[in-house]
PDB file of N, CA and C in Angstrom:
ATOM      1  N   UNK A   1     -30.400 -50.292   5.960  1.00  0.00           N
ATOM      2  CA  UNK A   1     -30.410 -49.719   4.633  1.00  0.00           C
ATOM      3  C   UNK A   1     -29.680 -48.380   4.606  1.00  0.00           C
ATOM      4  N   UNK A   2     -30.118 -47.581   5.978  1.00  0.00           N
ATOM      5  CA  UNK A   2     -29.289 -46.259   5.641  1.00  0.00           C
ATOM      6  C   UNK A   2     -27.373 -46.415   5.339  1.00  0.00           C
ATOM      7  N   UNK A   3     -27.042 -47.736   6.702  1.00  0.00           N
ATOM      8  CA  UNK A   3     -26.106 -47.600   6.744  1.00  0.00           C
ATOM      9  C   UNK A   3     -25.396 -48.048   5.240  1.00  0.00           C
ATOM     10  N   UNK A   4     -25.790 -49.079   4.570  1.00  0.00           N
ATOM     11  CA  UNK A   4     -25.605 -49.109   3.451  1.00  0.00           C
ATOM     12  C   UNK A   4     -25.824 -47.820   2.030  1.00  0.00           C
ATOM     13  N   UNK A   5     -26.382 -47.253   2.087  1.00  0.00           N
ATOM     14  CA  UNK A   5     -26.451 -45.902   1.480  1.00  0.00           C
ATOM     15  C   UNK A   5     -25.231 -44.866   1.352  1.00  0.00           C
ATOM     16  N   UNK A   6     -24.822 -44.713   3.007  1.00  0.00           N
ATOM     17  CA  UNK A   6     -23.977 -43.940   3.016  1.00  0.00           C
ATOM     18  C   UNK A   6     -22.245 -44.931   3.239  1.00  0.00           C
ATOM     19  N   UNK A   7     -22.291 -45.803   2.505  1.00  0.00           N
ATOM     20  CA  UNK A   7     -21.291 -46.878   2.253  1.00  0.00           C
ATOM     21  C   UNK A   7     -20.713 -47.031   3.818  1.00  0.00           C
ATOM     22  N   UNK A   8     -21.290 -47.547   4.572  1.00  0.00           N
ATOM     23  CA  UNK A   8     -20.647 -48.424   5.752  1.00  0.00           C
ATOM     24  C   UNK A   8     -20.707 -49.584   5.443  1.00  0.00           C
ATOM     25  N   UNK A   9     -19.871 -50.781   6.068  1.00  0.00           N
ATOM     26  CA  UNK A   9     -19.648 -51.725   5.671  1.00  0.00           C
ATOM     27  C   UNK A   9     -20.746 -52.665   6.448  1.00  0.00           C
ATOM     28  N   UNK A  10     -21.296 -53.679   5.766  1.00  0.00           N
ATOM     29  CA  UNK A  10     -22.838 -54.230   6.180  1.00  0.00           C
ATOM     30  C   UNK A  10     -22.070 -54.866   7.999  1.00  0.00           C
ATOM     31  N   UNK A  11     -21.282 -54.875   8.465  1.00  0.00           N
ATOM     32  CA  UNK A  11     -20.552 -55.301   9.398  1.00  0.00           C
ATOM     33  C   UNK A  11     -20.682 -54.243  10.641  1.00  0.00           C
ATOM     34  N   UNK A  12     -20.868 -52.931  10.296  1.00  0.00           N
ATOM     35  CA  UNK A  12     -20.547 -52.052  11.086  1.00  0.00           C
ATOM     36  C   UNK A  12     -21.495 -51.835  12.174  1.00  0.00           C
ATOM     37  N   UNK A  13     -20.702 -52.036  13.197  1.00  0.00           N
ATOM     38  CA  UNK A  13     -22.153 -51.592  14.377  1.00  0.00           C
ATOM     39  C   UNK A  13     -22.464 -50.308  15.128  1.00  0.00           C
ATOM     40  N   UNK A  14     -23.233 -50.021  15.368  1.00  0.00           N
ATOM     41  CA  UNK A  14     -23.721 -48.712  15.425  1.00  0.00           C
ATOM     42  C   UNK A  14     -24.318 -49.570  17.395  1.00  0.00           C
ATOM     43  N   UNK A  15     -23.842 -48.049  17.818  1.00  0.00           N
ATOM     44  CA  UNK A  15     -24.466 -48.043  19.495  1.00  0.00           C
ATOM     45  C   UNK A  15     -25.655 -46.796  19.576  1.00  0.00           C
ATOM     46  N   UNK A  16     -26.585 -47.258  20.889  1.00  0.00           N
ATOM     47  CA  UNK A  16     -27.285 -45.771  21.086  1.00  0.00           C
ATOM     48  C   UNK A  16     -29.055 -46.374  20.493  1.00  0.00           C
ATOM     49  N   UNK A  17     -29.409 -45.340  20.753  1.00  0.00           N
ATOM     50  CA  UNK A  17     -30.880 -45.944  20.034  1.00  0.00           C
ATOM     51  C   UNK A  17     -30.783 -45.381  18.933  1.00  0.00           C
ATOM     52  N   UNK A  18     -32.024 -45.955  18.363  1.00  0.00           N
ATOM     53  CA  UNK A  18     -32.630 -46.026  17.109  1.00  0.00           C
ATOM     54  C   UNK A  18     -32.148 -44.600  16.209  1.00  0.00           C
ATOM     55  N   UNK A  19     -32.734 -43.546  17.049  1.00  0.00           N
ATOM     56  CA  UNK A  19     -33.142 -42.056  17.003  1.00  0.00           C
ATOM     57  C   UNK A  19     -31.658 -42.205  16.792  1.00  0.00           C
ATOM     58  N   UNK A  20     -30.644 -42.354  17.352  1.00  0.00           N
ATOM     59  CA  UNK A  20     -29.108 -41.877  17.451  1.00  0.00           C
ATOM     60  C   UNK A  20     -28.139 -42.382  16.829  1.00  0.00           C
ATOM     61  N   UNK A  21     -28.882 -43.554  16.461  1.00  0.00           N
ATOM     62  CA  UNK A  21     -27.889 -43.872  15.328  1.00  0.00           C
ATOM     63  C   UNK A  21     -28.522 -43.413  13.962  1.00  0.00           C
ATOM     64  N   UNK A  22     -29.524 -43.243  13.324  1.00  0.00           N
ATOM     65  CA  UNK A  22     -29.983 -42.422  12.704  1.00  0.00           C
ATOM     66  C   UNK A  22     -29.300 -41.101  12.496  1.00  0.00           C
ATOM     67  N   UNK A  23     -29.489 -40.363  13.417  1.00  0.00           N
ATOM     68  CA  UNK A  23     -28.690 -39.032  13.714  1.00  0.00           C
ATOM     69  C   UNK A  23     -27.347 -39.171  13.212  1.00  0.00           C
ATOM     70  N   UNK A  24     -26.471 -40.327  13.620  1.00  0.00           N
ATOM     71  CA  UNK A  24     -25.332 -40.520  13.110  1.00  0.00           C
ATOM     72  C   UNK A  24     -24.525 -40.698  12.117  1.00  0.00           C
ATOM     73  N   UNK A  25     -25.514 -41.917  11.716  1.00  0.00           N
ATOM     74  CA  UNK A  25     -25.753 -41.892   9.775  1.00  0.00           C
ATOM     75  C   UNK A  25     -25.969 -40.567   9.514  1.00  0.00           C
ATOM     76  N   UNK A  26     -27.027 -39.520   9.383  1.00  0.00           N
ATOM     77  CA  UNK A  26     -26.994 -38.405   9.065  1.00  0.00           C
ATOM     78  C   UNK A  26     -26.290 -37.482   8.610  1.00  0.00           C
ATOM     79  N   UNK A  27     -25.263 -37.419   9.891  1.00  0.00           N
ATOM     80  CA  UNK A  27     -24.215 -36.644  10.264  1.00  0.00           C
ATOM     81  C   UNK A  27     -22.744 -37.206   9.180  1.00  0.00           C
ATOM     82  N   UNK A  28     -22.753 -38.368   9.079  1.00  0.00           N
ATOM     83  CA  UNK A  28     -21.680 -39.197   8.288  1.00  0.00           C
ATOM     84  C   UNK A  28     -21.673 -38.462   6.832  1.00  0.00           C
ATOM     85  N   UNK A  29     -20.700 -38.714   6.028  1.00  0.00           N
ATOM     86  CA  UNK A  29     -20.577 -37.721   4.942  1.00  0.00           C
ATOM     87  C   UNK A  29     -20.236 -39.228   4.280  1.00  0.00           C
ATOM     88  N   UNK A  30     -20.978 -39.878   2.728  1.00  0.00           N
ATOM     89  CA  UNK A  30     -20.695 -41.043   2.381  1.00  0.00           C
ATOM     90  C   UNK A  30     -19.318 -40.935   1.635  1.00  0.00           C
ATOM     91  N   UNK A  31     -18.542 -41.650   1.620  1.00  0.00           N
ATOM     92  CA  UNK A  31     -17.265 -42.519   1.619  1.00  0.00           C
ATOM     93  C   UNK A  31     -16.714 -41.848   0.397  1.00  0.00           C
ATOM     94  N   UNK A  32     -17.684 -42.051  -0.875  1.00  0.00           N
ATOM     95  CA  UNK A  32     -17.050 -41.461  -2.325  1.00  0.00           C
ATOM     96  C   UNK A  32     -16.960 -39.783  -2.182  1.00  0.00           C
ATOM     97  N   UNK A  33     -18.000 -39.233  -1.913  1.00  0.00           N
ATOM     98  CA  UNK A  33     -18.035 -37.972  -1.822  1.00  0.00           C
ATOM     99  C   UNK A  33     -16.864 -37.589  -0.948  1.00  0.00           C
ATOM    100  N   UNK A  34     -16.417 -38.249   0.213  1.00  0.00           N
ATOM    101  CA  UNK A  34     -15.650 -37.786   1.473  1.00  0.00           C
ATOM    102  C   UNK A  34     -13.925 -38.033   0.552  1.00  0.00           C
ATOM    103  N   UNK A  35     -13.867 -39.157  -0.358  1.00  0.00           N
ATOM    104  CA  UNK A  35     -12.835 -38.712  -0.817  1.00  0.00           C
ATOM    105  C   UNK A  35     -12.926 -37.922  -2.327  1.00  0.00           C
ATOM    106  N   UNK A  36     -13.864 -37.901  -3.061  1.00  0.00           N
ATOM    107  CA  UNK A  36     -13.653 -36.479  -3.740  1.00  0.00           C
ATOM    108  C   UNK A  36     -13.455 -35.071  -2.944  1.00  0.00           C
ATOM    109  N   UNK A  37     -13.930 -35.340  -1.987  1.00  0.00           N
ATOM    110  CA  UNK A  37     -13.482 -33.730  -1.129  1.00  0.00           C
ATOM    111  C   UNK A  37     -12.297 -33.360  -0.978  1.00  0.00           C
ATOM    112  N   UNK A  38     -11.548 -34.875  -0.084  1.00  0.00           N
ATOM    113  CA  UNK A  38     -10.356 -35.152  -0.144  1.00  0.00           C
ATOM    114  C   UNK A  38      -8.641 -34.905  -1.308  1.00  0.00           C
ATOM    115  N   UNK A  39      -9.366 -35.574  -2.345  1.00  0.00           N
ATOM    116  CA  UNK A  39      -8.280 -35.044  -3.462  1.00  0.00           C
ATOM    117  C   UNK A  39      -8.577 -33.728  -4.225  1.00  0.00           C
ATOM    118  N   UNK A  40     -10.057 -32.969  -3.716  1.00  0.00           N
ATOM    119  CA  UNK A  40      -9.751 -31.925  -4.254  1.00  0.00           C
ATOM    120  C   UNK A  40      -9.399 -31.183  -3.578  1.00  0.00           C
ATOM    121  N   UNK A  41      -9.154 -30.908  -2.101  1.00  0.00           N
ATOM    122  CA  UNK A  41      -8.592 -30.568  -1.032  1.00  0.00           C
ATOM    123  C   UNK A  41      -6.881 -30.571  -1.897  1.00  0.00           C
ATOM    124  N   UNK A  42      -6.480 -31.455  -1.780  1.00  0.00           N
ATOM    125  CA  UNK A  42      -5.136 -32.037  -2.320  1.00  0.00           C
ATOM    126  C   UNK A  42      -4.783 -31.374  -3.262  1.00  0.00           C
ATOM    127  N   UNK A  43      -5.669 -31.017  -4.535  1.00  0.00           N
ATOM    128  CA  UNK A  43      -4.545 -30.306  -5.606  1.00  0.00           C
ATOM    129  C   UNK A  43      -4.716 -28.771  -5.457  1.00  0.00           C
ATOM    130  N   UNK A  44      -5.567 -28.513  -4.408  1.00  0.00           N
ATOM    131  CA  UNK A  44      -5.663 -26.939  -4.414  1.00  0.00           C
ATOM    132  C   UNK A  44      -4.232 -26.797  -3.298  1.00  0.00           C
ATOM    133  N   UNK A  45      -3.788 -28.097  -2.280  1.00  0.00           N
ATOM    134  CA  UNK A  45      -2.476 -27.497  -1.619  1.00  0.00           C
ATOM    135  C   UNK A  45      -1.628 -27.695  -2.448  1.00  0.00           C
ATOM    136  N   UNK A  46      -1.470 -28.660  -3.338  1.00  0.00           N
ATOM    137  CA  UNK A  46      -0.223 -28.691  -4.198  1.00  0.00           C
ATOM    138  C   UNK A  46      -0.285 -27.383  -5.423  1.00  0.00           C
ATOM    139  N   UNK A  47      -1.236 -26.793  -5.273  1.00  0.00           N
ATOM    140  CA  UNK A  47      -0.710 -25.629  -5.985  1.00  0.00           C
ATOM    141  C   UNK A  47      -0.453 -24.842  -5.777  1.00  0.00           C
ATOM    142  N   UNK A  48      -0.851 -24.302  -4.299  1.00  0.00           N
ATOM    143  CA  UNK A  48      -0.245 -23.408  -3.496  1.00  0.00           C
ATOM    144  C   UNK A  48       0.978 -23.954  -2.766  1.00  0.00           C
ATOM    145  N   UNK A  49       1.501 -25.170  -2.448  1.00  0.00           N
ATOM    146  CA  UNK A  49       2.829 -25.514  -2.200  1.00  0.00           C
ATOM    147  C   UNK A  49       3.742 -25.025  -3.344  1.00  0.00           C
ATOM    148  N   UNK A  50       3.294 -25.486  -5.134  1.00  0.00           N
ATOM    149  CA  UNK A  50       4.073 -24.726  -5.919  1.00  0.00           C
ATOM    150  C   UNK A  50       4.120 -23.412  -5.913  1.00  0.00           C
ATOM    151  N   UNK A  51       3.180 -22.651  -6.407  1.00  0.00           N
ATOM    152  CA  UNK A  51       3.151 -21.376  -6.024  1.00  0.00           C
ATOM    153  C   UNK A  51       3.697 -20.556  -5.188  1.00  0.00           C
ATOM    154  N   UNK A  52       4.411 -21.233  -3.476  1.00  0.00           N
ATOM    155  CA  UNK A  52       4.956 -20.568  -2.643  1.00  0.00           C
ATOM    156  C   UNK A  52       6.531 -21.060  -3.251  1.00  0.00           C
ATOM    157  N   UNK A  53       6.849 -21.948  -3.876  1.00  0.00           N
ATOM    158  CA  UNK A  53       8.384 -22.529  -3.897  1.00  0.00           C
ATOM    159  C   UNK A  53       8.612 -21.538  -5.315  1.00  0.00           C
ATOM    160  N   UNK A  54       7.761 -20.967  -6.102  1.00  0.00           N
ATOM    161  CA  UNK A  54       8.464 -20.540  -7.311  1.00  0.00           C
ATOM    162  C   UNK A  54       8.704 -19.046  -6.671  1.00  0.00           C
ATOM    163  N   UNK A  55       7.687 -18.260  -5.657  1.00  0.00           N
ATOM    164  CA  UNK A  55       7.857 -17.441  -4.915  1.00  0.00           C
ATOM    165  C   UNK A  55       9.279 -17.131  -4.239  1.00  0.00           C
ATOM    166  N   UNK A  56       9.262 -18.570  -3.816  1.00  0.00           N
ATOM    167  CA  UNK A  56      10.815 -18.382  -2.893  1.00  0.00           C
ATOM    168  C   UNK A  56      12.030 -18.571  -3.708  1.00  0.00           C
ATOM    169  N   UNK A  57      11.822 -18.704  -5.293  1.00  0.00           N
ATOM    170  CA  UNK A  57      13.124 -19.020  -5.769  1.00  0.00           C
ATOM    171  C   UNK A  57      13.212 -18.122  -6.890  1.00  0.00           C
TER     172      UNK A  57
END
């Protein structure tokens, strides 16, 4: 169930005991959130990529 929560695919296998894969799930950041981080990561460099090119010109 956890692994499903944090969107792993019902396929995915997990090594280690109980306790450690637990821990692991934990540690995992789920899938949607990891790419909203992602593209907002993304337009804060593309605005500082613009920002440095209007700089340089």
């Amino acid at each position: 169930e956890l692994k499903k929560i944090m969107g792993f695919p019902e396929d995915y296998v997990l090594i280690g005991t109980q306790a450690d894969q637990k821990k692991f799930i934990g540690n995992a950041v789920e899938v949607t959130q990891a790419r909203k981080n992602t593209e907002a990561l993304c337009k804060v460099l593309k605005k500082l990529r613009l920002k440095k090119l209007k700089e340089i010109a």
